[in-house]
PDB file of N, CA and C in Angstrom:
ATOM      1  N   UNK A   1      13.898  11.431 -23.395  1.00  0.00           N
ATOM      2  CA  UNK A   1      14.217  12.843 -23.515  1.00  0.00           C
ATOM      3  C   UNK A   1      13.438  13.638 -22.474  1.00  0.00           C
ATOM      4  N   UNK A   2      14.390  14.703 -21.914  1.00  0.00           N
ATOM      5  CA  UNK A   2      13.624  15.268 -20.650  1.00  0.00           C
ATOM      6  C   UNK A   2      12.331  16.313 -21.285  1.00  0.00           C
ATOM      7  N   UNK A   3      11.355  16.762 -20.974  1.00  0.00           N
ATOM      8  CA  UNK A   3      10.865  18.009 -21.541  1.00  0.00           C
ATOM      9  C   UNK A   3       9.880  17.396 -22.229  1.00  0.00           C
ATOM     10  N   UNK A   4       9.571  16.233 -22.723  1.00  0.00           N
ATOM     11  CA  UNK A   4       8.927  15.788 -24.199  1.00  0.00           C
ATOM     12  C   UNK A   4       7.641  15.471 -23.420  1.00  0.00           C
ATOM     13  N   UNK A   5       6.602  16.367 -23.806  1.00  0.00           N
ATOM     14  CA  UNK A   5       5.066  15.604 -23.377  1.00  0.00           C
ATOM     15  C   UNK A   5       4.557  14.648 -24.255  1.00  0.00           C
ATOM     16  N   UNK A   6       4.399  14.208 -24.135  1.00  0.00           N
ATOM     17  CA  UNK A   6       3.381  12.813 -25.239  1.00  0.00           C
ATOM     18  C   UNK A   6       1.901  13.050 -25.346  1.00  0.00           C
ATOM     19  N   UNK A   7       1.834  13.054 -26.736  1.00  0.00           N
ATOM     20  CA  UNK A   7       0.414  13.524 -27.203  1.00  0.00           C
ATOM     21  C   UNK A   7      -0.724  12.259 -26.508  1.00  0.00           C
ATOM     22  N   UNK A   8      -1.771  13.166 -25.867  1.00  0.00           N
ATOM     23  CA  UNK A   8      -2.966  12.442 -25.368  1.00  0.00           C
ATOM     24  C   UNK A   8      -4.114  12.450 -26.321  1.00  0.00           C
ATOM     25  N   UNK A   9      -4.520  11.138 -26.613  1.00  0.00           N
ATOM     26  CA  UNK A   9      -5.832  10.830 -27.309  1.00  0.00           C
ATOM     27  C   UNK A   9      -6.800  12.078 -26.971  1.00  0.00           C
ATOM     28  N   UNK A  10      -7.333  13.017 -27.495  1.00  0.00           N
ATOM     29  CA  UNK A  10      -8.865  13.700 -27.241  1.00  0.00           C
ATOM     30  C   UNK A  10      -9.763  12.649 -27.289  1.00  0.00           C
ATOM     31  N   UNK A  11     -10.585  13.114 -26.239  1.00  0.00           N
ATOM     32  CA  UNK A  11     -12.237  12.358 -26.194  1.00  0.00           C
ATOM     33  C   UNK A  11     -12.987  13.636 -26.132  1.00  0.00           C
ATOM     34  N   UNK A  12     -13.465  14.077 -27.819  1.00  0.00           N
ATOM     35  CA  UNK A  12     -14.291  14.632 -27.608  1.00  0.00           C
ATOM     36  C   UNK A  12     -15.735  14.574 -27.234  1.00  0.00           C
ATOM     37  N   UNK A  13     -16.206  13.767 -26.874  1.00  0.00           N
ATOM     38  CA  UNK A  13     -17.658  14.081 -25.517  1.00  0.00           C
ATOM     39  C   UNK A  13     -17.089  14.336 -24.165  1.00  0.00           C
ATOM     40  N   UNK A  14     -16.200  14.346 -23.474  1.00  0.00           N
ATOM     41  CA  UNK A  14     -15.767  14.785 -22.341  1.00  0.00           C
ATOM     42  C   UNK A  14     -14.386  15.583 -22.343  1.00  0.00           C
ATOM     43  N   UNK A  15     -14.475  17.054 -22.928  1.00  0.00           N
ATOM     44  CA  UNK A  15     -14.003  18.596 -22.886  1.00  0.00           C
ATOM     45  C   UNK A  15     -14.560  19.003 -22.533  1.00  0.00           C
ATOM     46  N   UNK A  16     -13.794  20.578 -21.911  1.00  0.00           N
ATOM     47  CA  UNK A  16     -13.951  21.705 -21.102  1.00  0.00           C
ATOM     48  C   UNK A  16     -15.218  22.495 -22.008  1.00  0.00           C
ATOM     49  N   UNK A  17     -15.995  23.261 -21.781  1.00  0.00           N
ATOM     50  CA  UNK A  17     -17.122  23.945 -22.940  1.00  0.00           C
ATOM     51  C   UNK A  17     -15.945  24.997 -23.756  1.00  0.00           C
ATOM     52  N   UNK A  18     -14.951  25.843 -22.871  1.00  0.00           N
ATOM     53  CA  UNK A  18     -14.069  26.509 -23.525  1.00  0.00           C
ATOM     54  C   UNK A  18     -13.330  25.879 -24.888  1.00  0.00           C
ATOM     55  N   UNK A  19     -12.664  24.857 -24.668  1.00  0.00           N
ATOM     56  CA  UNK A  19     -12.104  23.637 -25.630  1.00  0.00           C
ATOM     57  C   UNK A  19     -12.890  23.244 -26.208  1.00  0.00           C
ATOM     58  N   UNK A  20     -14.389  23.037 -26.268  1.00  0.00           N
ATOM     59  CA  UNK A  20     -15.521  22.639 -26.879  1.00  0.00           C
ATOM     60  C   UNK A  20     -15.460  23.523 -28.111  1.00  0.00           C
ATOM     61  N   UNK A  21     -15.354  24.899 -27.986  1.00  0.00           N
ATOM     62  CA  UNK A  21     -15.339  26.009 -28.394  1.00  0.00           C
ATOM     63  C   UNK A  21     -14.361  25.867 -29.891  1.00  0.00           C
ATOM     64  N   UNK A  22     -13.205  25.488 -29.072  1.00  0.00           N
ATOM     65  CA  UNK A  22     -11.930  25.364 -30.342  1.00  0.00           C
ATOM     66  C   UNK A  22     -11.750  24.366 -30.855  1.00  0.00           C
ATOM     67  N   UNK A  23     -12.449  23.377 -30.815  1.00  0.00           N
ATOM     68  CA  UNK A  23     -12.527  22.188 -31.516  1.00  0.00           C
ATOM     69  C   UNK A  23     -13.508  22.498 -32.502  1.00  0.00           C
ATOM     70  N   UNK A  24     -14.525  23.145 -32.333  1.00  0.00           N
ATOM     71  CA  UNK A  24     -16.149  23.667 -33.397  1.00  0.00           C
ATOM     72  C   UNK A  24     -15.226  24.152 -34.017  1.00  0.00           C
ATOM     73  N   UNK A  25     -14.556  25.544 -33.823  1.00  0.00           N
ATOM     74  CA  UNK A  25     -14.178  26.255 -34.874  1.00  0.00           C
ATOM     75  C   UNK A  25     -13.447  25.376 -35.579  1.00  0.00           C
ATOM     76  N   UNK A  26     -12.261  24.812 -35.494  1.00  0.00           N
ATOM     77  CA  UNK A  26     -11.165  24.215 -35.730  1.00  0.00           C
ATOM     78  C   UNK A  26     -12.169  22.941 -36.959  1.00  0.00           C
ATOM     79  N   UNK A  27     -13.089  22.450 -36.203  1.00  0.00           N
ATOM     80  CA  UNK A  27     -14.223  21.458 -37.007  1.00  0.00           C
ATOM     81  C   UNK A  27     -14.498  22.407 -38.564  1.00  0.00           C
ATOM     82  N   UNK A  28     -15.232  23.441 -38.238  1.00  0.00           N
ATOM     83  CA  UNK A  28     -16.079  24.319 -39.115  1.00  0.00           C
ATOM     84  C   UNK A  28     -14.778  24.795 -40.518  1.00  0.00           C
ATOM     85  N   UNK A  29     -13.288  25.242 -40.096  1.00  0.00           N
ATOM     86  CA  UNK A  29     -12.280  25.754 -40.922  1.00  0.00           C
ATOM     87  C   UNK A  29     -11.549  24.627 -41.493  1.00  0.00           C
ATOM     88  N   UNK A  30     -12.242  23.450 -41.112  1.00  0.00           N
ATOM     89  CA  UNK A  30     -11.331  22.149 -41.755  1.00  0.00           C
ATOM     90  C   UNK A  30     -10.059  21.383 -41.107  1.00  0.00           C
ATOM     91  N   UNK A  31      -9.945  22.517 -39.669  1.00  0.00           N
ATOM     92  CA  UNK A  31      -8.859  21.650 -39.325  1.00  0.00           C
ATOM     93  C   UNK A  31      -8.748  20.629 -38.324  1.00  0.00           C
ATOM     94  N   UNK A  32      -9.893  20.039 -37.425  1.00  0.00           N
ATOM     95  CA  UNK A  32     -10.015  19.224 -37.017  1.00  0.00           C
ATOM     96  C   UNK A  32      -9.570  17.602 -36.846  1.00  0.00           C
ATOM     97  N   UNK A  33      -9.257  17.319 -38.361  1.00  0.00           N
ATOM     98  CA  UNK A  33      -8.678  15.957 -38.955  1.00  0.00           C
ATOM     99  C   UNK A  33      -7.137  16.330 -38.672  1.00  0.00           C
ATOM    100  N   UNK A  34      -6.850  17.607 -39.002  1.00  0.00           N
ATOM    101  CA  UNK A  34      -5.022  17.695 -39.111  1.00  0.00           C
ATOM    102  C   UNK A  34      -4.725  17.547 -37.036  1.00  0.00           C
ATOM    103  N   UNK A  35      -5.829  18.140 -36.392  1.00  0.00           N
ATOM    104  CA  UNK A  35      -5.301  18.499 -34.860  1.00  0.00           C
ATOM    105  C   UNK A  35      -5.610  17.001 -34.344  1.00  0.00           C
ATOM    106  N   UNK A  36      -6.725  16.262 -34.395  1.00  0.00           N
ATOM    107  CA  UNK A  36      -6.867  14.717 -34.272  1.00  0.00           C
ATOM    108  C   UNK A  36      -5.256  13.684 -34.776  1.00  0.00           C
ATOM    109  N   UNK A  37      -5.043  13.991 -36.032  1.00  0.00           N
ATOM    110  CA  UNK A  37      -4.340  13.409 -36.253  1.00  0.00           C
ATOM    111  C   UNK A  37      -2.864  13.936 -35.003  1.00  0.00           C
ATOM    112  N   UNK A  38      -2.630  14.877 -35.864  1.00  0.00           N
ATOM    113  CA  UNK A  38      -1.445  15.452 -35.151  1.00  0.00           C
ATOM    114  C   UNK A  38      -0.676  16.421 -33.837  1.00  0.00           C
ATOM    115  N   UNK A  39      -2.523  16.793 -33.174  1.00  0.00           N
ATOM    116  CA  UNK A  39      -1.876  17.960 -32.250  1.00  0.00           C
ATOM    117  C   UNK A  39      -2.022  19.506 -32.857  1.00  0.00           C
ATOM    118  N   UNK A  40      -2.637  19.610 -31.881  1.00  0.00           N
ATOM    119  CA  UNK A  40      -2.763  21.272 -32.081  1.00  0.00           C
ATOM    120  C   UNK A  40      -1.218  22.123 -32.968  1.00  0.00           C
ATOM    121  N   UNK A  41      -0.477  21.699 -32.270  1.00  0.00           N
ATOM    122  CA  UNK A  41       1.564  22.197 -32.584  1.00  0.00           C
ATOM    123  C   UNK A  41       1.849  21.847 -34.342  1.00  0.00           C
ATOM    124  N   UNK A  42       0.950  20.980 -34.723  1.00  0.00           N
ATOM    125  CA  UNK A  42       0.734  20.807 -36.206  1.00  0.00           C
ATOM    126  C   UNK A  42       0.653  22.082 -36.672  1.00  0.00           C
ATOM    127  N   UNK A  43      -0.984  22.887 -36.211  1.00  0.00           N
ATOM    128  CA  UNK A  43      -1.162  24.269 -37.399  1.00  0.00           C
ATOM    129  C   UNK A  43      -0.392  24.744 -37.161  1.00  0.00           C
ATOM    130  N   UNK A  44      -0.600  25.819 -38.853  1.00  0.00           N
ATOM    131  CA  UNK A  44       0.666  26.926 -38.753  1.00  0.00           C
ATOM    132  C   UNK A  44      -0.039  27.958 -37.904  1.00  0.00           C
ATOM    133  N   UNK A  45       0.957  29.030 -37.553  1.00  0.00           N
ATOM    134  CA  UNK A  45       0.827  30.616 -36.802  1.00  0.00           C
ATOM    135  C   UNK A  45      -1.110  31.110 -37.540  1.00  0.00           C
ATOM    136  N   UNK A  46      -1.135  31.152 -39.073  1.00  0.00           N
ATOM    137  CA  UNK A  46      -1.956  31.674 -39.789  1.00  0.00           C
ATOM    138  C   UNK A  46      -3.258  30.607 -39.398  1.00  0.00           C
ATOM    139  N   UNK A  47      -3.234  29.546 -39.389  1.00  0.00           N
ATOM    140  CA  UNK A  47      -4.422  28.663 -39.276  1.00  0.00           C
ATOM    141  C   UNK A  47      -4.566  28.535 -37.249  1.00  0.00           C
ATOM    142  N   UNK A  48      -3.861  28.402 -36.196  1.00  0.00           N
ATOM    143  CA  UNK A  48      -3.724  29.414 -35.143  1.00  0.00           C
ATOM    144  C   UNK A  48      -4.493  30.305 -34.582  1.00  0.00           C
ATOM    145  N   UNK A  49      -4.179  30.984 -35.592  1.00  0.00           N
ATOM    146  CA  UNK A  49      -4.262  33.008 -35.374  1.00  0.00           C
ATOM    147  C   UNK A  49      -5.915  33.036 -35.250  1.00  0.00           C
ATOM    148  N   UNK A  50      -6.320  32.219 -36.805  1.00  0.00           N
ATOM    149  CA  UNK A  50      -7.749  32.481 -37.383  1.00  0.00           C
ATOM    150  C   UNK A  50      -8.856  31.345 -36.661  1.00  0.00           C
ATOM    151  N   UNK A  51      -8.147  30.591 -35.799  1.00  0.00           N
ATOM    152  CA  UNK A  51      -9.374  29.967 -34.833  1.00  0.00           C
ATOM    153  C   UNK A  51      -9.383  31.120 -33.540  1.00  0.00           C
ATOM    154  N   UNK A  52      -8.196  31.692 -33.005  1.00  0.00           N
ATOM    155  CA  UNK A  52      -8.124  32.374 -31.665  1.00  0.00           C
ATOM    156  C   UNK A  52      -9.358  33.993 -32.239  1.00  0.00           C
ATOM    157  N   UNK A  53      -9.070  34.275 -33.473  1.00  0.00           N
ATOM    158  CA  UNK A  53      -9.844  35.221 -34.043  1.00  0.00           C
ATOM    159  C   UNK A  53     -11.180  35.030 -33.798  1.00  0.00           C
ATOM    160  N   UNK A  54     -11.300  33.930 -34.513  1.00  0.00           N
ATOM    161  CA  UNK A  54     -13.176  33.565 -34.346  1.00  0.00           C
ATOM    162  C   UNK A  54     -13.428  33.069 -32.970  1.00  0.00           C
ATOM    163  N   UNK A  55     -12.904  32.854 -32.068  1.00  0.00           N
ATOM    164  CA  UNK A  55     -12.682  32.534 -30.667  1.00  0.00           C
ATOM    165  C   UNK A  55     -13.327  33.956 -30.027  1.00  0.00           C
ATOM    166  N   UNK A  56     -12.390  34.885 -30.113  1.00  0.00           N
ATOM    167  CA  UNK A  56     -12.163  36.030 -29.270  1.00  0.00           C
ATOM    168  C   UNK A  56     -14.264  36.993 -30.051  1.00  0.00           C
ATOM    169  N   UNK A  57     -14.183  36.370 -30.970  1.00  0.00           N
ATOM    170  CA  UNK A  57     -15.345  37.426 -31.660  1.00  0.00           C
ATOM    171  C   UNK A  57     -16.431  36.493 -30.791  1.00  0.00           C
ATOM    172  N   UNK A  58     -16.589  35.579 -31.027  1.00  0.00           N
ATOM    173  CA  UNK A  58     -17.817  34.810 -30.341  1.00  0.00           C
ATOM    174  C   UNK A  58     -17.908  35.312 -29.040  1.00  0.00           C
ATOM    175  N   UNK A  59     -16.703  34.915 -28.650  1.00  0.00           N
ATOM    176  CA  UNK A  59     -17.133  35.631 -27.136  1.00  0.00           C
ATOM    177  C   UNK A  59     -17.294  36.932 -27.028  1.00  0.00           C
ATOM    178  N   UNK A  60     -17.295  37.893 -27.410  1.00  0.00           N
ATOM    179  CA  UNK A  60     -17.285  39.660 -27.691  1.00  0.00           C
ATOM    180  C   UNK A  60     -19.193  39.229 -28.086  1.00  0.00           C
ATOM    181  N   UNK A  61     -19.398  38.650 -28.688  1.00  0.00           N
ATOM    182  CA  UNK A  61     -20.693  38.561 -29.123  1.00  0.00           C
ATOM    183  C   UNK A  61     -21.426  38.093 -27.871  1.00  0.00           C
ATOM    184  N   UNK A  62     -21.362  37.067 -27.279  1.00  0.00           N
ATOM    185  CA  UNK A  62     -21.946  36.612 -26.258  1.00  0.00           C
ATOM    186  C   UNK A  62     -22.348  37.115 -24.961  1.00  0.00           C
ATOM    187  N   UNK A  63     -21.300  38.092 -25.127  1.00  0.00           N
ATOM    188  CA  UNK A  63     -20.897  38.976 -24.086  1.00  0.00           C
ATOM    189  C   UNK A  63     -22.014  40.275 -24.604  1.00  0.00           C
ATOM    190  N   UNK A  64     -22.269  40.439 -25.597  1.00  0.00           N
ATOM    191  CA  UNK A  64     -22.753  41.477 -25.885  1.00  0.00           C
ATOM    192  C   UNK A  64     -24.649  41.409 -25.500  1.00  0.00           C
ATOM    193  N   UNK A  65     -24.459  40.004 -26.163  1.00  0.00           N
ATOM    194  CA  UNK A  65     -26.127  39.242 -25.991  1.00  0.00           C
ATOM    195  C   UNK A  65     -26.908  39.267 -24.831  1.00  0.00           C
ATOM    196  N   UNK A  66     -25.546  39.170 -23.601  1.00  0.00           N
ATOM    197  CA  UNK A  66     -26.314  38.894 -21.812  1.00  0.00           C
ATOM    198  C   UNK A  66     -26.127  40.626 -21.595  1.00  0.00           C
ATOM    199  N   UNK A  67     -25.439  41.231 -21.794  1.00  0.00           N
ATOM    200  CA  UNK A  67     -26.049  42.656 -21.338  1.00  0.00           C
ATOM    201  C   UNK A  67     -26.992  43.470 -22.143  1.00  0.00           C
TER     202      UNK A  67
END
């Protein structure tokens, strides 16, 4: 089938620190086992939404810390 990417094994000790990032959260909210198993395209919109949430705040924080 044209279009179809094929899911790649993660090795998490060698990710981006950004992706480092969404794997913690994703670890910390429980969903780690479902994205291992299945791919990010697994969560729903709501489980999604609420890693990009705690994503976007960390960095607003970090950002806040160096100035």
């Amino acid at each position: 089938m044209a279009g179809v990417k094929k899911e790649q094994k993660v090795d998490l000790e060698h990710i981006k620190p950004e992706e480092e990032v969404k794997y913690e959260i994703a670890s910390e909210l429980g969903y780690l086992d479902k994205v291992m198993a299945t791919g990010w395209k697994s969560l729903t919109a709501k489980e999604s939404g609420r890693i990009g949430g705690i994503m976007t705040k960390r960095k607003r924080e970090s950002i806040k810390k160096e100035n």
